[in-house]
Protein backbone atom coordinates (compact mmCIF):
# COMPACT_ATOMS: atom_id res chain seq x y z
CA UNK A 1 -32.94 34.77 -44.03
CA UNK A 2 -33.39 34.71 -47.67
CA UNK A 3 -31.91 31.70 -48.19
CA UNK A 4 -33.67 30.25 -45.14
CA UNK A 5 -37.18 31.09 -46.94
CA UNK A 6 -36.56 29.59 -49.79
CA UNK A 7 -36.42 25.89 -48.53
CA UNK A 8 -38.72 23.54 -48.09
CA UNK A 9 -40.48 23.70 -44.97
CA UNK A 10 -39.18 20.73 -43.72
CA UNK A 11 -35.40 21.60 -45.14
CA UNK A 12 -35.82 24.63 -43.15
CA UNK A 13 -36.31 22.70 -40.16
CA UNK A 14 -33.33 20.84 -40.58
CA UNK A 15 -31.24 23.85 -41.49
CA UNK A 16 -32.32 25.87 -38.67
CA UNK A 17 -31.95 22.86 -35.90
CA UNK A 18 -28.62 22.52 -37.64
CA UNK A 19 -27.42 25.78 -37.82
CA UNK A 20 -28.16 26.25 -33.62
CA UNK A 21 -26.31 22.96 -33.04
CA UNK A 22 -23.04 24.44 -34.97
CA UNK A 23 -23.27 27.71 -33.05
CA UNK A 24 -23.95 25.89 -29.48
CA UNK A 25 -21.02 23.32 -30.73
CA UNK A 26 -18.78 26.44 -31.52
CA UNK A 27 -19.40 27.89 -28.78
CA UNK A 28 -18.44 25.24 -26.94
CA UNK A 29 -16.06 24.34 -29.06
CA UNK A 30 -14.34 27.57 -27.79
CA UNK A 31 -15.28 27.42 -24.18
CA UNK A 32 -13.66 23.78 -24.50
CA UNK A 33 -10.81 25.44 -26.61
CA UNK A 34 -10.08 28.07 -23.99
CA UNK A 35 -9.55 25.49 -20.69
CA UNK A 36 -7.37 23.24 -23.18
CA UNK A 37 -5.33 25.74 -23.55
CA UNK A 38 -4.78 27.19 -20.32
CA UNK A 39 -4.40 23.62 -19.10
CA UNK A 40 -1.80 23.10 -21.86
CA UNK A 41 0.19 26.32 -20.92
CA UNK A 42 0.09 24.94 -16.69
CA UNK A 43 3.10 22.80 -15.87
CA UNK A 44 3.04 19.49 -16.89
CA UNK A 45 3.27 16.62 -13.76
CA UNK A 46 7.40 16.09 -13.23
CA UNK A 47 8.91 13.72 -10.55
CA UNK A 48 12.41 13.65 -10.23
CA UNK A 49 13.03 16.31 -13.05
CA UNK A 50 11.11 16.27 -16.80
CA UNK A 51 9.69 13.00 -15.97
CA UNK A 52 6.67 13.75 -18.27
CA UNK A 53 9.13 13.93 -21.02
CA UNK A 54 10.11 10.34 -20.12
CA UNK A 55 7.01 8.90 -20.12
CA UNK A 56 4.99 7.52 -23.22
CA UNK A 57 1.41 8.61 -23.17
CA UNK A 58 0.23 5.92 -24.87
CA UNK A 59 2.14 3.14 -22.53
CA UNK A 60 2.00 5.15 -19.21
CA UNK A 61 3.35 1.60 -17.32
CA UNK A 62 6.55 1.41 -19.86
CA UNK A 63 9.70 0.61 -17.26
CA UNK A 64 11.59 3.67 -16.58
CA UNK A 65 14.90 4.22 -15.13
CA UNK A 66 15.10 6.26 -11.59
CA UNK A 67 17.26 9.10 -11.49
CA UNK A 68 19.61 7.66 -9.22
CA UNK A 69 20.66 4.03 -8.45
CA UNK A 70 18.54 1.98 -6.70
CA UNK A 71 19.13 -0.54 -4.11
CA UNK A 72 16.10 -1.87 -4.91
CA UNK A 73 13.62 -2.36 -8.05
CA UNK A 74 10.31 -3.85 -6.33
CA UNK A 75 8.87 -3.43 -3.16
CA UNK A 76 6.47 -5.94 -0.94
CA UNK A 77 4.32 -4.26 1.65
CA UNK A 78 3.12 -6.63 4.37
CA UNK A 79 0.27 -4.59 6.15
CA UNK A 80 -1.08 -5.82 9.69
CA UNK A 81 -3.92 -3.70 9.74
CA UNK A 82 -5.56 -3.20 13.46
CA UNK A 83 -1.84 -2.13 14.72
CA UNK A 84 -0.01 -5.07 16.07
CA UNK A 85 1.33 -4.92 19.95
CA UNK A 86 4.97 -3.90 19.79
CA UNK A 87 5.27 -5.38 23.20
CA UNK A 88 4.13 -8.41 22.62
CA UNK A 89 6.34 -8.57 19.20
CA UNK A 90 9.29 -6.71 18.82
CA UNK A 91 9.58 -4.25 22.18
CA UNK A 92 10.77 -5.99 24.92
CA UNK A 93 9.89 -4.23 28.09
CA UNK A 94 10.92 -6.41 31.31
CA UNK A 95 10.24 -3.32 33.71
CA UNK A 96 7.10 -3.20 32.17
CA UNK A 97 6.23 -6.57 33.27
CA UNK A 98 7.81 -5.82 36.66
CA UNK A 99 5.02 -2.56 37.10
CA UNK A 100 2.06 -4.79 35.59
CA UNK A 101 -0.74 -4.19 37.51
CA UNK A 102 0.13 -0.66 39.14
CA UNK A 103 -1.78 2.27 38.44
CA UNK A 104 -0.51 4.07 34.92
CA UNK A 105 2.13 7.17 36.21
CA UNK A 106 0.14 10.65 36.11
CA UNK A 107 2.80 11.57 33.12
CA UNK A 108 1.44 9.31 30.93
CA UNK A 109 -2.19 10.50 31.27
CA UNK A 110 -1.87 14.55 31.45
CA UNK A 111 -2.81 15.97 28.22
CA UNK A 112 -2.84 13.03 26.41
CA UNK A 113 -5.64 11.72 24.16
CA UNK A 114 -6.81 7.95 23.67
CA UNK A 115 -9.07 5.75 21.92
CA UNK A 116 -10.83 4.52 24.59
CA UNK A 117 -8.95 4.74 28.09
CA UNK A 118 -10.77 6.57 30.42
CA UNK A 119 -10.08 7.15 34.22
CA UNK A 120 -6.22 6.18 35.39
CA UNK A 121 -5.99 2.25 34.35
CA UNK A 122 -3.19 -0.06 34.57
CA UNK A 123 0.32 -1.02 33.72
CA UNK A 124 -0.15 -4.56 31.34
CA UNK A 125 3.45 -6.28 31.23
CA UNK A 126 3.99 -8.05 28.32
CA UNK A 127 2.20 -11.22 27.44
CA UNK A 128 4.59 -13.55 26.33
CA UNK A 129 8.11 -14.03 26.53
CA UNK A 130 10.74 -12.90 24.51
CA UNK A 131 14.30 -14.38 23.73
CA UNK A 132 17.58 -13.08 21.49
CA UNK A 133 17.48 -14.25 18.37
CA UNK A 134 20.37 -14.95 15.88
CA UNK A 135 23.69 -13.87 15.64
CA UNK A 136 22.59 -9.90 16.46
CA UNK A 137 20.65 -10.93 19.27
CA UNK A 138 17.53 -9.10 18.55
CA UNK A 139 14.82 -9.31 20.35
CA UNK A 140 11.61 -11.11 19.02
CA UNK A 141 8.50 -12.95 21.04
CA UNK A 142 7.95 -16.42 20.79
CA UNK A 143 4.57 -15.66 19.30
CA UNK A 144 6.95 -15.20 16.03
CA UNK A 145 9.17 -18.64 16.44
CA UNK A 146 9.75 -18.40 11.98
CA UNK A 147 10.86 -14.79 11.63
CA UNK A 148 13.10 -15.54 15.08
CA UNK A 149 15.36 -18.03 12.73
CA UNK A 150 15.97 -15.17 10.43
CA UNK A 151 16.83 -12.20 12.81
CA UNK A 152 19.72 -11.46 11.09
CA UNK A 153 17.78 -10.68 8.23
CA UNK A 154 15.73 -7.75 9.17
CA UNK A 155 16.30 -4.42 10.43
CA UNK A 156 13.63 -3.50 13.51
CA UNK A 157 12.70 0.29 13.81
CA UNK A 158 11.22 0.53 17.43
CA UNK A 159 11.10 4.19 17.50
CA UNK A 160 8.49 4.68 14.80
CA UNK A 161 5.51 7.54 15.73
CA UNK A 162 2.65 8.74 13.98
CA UNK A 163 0.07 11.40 14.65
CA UNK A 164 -2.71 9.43 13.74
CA UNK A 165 -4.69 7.76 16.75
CA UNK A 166 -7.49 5.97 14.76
CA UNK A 167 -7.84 3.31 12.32
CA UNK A 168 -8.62 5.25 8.73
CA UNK A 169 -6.61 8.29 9.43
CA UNK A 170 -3.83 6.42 10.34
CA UNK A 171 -3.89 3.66 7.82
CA UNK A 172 -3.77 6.65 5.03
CA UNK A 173 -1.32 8.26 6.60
CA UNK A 174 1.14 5.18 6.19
CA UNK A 175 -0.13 4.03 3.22
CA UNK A 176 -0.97 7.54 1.07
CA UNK A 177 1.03 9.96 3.55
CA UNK A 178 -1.86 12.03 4.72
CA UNK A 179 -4.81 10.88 6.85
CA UNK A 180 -6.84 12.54 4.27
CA UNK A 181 -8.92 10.84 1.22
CA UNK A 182 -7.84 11.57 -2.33
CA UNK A 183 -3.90 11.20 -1.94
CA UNK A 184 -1.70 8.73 -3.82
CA UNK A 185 -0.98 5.79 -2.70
CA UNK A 186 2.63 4.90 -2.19
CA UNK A 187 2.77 1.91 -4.71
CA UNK A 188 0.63 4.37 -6.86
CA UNK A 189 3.91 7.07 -6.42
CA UNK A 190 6.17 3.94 -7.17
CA UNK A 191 4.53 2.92 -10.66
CA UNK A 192 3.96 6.59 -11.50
CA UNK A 193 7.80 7.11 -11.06
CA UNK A 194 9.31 3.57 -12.30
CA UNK A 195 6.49 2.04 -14.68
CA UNK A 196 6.21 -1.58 -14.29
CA UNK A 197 8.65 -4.46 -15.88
CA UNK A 198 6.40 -6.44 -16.67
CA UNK A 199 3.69 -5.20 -19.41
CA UNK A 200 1.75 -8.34 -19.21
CA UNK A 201 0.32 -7.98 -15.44
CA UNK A 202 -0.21 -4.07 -13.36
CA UNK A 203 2.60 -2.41 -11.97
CA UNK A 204 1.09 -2.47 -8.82
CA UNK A 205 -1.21 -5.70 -7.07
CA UNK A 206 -3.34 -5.96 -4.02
CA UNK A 207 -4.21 -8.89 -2.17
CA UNK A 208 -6.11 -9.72 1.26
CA UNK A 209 -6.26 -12.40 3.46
CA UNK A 210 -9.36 -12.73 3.84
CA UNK A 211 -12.27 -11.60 1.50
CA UNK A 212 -14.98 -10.90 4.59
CA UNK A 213 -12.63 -8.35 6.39
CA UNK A 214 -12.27 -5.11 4.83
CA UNK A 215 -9.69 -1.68 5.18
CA UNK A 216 -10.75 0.84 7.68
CA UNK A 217 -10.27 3.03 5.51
CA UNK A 218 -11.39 1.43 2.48
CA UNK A 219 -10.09 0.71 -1.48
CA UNK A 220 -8.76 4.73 -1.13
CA UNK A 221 -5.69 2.66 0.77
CA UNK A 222 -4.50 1.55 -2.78
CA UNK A 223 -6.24 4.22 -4.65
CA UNK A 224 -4.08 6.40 -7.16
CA UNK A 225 -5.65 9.95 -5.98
CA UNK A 226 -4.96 12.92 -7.97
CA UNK A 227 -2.27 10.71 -10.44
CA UNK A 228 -3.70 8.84 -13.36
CA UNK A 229 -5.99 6.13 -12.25
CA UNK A 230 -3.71 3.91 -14.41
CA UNK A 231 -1.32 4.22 -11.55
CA UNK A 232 -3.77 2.80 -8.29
CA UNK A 233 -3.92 -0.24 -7.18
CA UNK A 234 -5.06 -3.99 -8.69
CA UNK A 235 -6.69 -6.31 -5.94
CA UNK A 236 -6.62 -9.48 -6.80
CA UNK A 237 -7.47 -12.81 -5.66
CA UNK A 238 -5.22 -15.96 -4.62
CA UNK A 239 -8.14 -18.22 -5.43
CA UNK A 240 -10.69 -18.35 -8.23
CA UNK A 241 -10.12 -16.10 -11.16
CA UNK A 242 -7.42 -13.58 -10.09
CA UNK A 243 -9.67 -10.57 -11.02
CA UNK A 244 -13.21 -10.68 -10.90
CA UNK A 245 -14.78 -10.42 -14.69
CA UNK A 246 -11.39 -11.16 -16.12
CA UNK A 247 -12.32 -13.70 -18.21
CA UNK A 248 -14.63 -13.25 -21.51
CA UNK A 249 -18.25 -13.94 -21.38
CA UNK A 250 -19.96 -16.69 -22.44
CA UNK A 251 -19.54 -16.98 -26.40
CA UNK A 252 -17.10 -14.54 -26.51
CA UNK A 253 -13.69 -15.55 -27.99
CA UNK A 254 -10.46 -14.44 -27.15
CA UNK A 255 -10.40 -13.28 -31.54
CA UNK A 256 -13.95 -11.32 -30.73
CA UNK A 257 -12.54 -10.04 -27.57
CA UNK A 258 -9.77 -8.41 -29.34
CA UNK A 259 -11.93 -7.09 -32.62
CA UNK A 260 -13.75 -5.17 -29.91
CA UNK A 261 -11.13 -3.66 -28.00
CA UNK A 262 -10.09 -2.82 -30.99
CA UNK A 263 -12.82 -0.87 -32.44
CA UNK A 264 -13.06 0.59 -28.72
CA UNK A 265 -9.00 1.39 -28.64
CA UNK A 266 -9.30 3.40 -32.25
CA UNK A 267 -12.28 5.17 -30.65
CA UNK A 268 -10.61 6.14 -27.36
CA UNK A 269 -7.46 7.38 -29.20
CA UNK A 270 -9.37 9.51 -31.34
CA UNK A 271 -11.12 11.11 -28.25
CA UNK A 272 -7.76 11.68 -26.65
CA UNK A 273 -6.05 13.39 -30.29
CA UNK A 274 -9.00 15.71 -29.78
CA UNK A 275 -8.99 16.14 -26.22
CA UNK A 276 -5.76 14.95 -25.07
CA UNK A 277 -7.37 13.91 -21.22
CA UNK A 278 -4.51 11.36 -19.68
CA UNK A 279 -7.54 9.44 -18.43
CA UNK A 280 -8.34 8.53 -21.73
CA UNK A 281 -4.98 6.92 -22.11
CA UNK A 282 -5.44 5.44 -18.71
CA UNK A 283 -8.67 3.71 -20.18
CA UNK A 284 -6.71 2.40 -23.23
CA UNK A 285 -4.10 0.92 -21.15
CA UNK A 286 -6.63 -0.59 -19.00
CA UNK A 287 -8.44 -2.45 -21.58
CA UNK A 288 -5.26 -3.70 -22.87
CA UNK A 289 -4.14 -5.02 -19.70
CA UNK A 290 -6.69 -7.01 -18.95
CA UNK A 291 -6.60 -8.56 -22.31
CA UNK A 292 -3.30 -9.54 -21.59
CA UNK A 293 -4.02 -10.52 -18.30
CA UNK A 294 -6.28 -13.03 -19.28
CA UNK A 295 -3.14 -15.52 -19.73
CA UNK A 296 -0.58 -13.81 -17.51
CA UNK A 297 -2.53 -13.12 -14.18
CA UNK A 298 -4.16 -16.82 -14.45
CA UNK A 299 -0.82 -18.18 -14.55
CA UNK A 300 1.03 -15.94 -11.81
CA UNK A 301 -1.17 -16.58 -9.29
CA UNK A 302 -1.48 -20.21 -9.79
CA UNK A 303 0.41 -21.73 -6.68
CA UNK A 304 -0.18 -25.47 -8.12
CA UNK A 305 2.28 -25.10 -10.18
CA UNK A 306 4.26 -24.97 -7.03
CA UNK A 307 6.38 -28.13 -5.36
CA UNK A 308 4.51 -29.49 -2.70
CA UNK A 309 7.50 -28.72 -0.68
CA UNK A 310 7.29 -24.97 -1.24
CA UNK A 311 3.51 -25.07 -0.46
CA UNK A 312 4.32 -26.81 2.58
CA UNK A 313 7.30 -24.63 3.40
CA UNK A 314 4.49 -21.43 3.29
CA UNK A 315 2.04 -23.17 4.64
CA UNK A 316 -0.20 -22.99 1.48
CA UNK A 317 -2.95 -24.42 0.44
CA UNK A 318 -4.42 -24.20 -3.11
CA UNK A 319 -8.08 -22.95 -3.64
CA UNK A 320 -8.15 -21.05 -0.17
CA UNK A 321 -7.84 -17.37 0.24
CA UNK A 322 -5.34 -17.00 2.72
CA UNK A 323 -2.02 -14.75 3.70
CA UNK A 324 0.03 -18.16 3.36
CA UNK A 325 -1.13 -18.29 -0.07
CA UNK A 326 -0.72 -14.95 -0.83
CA UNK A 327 2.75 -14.60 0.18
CA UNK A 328 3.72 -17.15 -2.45
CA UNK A 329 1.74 -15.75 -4.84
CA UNK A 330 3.95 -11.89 -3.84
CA UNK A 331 7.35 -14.18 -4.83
CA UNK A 332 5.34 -15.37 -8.00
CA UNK A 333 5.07 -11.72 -8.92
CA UNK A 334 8.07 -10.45 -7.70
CA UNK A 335 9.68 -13.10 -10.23
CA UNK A 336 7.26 -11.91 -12.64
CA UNK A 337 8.55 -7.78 -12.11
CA UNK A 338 5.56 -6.77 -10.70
CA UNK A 339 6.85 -3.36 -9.14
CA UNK A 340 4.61 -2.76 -6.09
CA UNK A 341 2.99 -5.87 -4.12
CA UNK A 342 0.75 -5.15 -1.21
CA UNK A 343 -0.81 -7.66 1.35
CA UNK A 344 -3.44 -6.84 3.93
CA UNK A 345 -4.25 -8.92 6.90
CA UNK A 346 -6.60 -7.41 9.20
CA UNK A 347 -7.29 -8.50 13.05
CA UNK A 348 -4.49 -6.74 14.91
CA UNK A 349 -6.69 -4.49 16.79
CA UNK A 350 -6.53 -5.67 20.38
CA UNK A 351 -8.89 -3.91 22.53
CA UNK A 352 -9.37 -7.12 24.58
CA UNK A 353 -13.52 -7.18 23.53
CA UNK A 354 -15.07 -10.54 21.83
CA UNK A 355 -15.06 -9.06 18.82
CA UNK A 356 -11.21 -8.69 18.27
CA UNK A 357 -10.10 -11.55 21.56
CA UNK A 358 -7.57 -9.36 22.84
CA UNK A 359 -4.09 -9.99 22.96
CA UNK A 360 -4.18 -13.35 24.51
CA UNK A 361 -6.33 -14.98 21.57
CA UNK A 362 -6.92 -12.62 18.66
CA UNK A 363 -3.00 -11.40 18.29
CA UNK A 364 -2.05 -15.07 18.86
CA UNK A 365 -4.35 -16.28 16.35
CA UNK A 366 -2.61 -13.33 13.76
CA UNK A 367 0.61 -14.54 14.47
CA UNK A 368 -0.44 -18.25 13.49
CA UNK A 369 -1.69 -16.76 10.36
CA UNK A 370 1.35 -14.75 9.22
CA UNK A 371 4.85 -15.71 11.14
CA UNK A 372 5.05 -19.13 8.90
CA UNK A 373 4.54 -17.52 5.40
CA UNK A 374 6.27 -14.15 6.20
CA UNK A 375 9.56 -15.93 7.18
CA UNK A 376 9.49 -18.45 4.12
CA UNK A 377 8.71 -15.11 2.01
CA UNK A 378 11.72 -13.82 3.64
CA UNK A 379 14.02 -16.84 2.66
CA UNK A 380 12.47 -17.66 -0.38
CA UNK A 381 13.72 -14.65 -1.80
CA UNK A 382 16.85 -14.64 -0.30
CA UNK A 383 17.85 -18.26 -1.69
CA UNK A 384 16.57 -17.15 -5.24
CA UNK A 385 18.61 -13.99 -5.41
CA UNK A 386 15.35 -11.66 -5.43
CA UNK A 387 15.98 -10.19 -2.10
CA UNK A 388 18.69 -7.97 -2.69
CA UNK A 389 16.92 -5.85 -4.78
CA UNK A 390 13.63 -6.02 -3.27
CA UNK A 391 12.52 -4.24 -0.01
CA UNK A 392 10.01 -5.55 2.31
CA UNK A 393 8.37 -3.86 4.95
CA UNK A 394 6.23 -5.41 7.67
CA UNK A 395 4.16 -3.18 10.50
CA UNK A 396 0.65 -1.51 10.73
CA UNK A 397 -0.52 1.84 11.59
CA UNK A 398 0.51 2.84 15.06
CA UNK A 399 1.52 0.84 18.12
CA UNK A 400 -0.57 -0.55 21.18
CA UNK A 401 -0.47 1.59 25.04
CA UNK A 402 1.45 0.32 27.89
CA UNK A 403 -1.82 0.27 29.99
CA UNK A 404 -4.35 -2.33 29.46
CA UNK A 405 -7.74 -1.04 28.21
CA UNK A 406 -9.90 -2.52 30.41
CA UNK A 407 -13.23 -1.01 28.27
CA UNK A 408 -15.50 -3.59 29.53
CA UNK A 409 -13.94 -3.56 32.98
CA UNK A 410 -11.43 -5.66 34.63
CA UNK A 411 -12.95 -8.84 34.40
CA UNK A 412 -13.32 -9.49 31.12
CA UNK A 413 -12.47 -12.72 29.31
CA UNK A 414 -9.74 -10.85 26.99
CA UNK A 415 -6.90 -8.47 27.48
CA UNK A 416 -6.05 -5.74 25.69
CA UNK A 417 -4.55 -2.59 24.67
CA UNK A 418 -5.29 0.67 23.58
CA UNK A 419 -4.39 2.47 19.98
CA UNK A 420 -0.94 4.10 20.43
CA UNK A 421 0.59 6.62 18.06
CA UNK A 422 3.58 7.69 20.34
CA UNK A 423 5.59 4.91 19.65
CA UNK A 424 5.20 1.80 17.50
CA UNK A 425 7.76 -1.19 15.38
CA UNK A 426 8.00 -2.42 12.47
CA UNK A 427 10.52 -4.21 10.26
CA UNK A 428 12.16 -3.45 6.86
CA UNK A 429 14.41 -6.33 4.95
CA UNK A 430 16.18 -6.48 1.63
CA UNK A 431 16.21 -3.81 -1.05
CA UNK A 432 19.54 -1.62 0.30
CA UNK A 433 18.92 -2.18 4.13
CA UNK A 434 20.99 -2.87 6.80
CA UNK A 435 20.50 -6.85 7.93
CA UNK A 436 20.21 -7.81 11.64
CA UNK A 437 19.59 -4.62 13.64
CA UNK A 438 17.95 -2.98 15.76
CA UNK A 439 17.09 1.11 15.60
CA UNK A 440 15.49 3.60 17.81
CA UNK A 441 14.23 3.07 21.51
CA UNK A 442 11.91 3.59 24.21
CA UNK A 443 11.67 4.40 27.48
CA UNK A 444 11.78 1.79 30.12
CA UNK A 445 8.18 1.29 29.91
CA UNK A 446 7.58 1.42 26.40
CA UNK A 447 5.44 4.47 26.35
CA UNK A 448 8.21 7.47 24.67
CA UNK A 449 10.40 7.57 22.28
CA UNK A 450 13.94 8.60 23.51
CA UNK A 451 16.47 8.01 20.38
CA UNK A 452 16.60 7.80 16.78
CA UNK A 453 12.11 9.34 16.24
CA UNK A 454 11.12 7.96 12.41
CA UNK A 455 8.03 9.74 11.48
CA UNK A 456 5.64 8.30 8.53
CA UNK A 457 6.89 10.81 6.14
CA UNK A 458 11.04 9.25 7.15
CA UNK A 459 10.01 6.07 6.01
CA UNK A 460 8.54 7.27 3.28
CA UNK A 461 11.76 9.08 2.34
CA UNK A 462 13.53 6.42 2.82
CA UNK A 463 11.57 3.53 0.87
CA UNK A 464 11.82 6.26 -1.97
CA UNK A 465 15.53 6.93 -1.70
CA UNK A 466 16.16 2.96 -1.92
CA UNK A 467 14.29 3.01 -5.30
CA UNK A 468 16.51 5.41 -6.76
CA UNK A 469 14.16 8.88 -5.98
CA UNK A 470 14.89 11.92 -4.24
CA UNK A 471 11.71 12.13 -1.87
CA UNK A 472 11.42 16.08 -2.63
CA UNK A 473 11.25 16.37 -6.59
CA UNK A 474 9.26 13.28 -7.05
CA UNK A 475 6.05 14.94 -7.33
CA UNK A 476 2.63 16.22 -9.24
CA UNK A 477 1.15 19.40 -9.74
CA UNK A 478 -2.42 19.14 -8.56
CA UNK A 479 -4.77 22.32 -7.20
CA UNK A 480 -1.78 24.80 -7.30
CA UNK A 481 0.82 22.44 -5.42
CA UNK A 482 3.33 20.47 -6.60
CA UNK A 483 2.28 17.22 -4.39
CA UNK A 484 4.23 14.95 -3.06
CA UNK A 485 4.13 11.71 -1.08
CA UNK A 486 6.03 13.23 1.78
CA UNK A 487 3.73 16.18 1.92
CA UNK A 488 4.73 19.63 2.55
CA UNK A 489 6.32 18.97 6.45
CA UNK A 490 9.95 18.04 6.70
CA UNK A 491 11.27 14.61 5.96
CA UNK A 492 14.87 12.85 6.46
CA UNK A 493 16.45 9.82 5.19
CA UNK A 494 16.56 7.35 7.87
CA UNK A 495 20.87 6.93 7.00
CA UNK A 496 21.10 4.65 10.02
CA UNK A 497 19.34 1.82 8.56
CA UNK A 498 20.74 1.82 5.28
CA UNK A 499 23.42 -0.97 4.27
């Protein structure tokens, strides 16, 4: 206090205001100090074994090698989001079409919860017809006369099931594995485990058909939950500038655009030396990214560079947004080592109201949109050596009822079906599986499983497996748990389908 008296007033002023902010920034300090180092003594996020100690903090997307072989390096994610009609695609039903119009059996009904079905409605047979395709003789509608001529290329799973019976829920589930908000996304799990190949562009991109429809569930579909944000998911655009604010502004060079990163990278990796936050890193990697993007992204998703006969082969055009031009851009990027691709096309959901036109218009007018590109996708990789080691997968959510819906009464203008999680198809190809079969079945009506059940969590297993994981030490510790994409339930490898 002496010491205090003697200064100047004003001096003292300073001194005291001074000497408060060093004891409330010790004490901090400490407080600050004390979490650091608890955090510091928790375990560190491992997948597959010490896969912290493989990863570079300051390159968190630097390729890694899985602990196992893979059968495949990339993955491409076709999404039909609404839930397709397995009956009108993939299961054919025949008795179903003989029963059409009867009332739905009692069994079907009794205990059971739905969307929308209320009362005891009818048996729908299947819409359109369906013919053997290729040399394995699987079954496909004609509403899907491209991916017919390469039936020997996919493997079907008709027995999939979910417990999900609406949109959002059920769209996480498959895409994050748990109906819940705040998981990780499975191309977020993929990057997090394998970095990308390709430093120049995200390890993981997200494109959508069309930019007025939107997720059910939302941008939390691609999200990274409780990894490092580095790790979610890029959308991007087929047309216009790939990423939106990409570019610099106006009277900013690309030699000013780096002096401030820069000055903003030396500040960022100062904050993390002091407070070592990953999402610090995350922002640094970030900013570099899109620097580099600027020339890489434009370039990659630039489908003039294309022949015209490979434009015409997808049915692209340049300057639309569109899943034809998407699905050239996904074999632009696959070239390119992008590790995770993911393509949304919404309009699946065939309740038979105006909104969605049913089965008889809205699914026909989704097949239009997407049988074309997918199958030149499909061969396109296969004639450039690309599809070996890269593994599609084509379905939505959960399947469609065997009973039509009827929600605005029998004589409406559209036919439809109700949401269906008992039993549902979709199609893998490439990437370690087997070509040109069919697994699983249902009963004669299309409403049970009865051989070979794949839950969610299997195929999640399974995609893992073929990139070279084990499906129950891939994994992050986060509130207490060491999380995983399977969750906590049982899982298997579906062996079956494996080449």
């Amino acid at each position: 206090m002496t010491i205090m008296a003697d200064l100047p007033f004003l001096d003292h002023l300073r001194a005291e205001a001074d000497t408060r902010r060093r004891f409330l920034g010790w004490g901090m300090g400490g407080l600050g100090a004390f979490f650091l180092n608890s955090a510091l003594a928790s375990p560190k996020p491992a997948a597959s074994g010490p896969l912290d100690v493989r990863h570079d903090p300051t390159a968190p997307l630097s390729p890694l090698a899985p602990p196992f072989a893979p059968k495949a390096r990339r993955v491409i994610y076709l999404h039909m989001g609404g839930a397709p009609s397995q009956l009108e695609l993939f299961d054919h039903k025949p008795e179903l079409t003989r029963y059409s119009g009867r009332d739905c059996p009692e069994r079907f009904l009794k205990g059971k919860r739905f969307a929308f079905i209320t009362g005891v409605p009818r048996l729908l047979g299947t819409m359109f017809p369906f013919r053997q395709a290729g040399h394995s003789g699987t079954w496909i509608s004609d509403r899907l006369p491209h991916l017919s001529g390469l039936a020997d290329d996919i493997c079907v799973v008709k027995s999939m099931r979910t417990d999900q019976f609406n949109h959002a829920p059920a769209q996480l589930l498959v895409q994050t594995g748990d109906p819940r908000l705040g998981h990780a996304s499975l191309g977020s799990w993929v990057t997090y485990g394998l970095g990308s190949e390709n430093q120049n562009l995200p390890g993981f991109i997200v494109m959508m058909s069309s930019s007025s429809l939107t997720a059910n569930a939302g941008k939390p579909l691609w999200g990274s939950g409780y990894l490092p944000s580095v790790y979610q998911g890029v959308q991007c655009r087929a047309a216009g500038e790939p990423v939106l604010y990409l570019d610099n502004p106006k009277g900013v060079s690309r030699a000013g655009r780096r002096e401030v990163l820069d000055a903003v990278d030396a500040i960022n990796r100062q904050t993390y030396d002091q407070f070592g936050n990953p999402e610090t890193i995350a922002r640094i990697a970030q900013y570099e990214m899109a620097y580099r993007m600027q020339l890489e992204a434009s370039d990659a998703m630039d489908i003039t560079r294309e022949p015209p006969q490979v434009l015409a082969r997808y049915g692209a055009a340049p300057g639309q947004t569109s899943f034809a031009n998407n699905c050239l851009v996904a074999r632009r990027l696959a070239e390119r080592g992008v590790r995770f691709i993911q393509l949304y096309h919404w309009g699946w959901d065939s309740h038979g109201t105006p909104t969605d036109q049913g089965l008889n218009v809205g699914l026909v007018d989704c097949c239009h949109a997407t049988d074309q590109a997918t199958a030149a996708l499909l061969a396109d990789l296969k004639e450039r050596g690309l599809l070996e080691d890269t593994l599609i997968v084509w379905g939505g959510e959960f399947g469609r009822t065997p009973m039509q819906e009827n929600r605005g009464g029998e004589e409406m203008k559209y036919i439809g079906r109700d949401h269906h999680p008992e039993a549902f198809s979709i199609w893998l190809a490439g990437g370690g599986v087997k070509p040109g079969i069919s697994h699983g079945a249902t009963d004669e009506l299309g409403y049970d499983i009865v051989r070979d059940p794949v839950d969610v969590r299997d195929l999640h297993a399974t995609m893992l497996y073929l990139l070279g994981f084990d499906y129950r030490t891939l994994s992050y510790p986060y509130q207490g748990l060491d999380q995983k994409l399977t969750g906590v339930k049982p899982a298997r490898i579906v062996s079956e389908i494996l080449a």
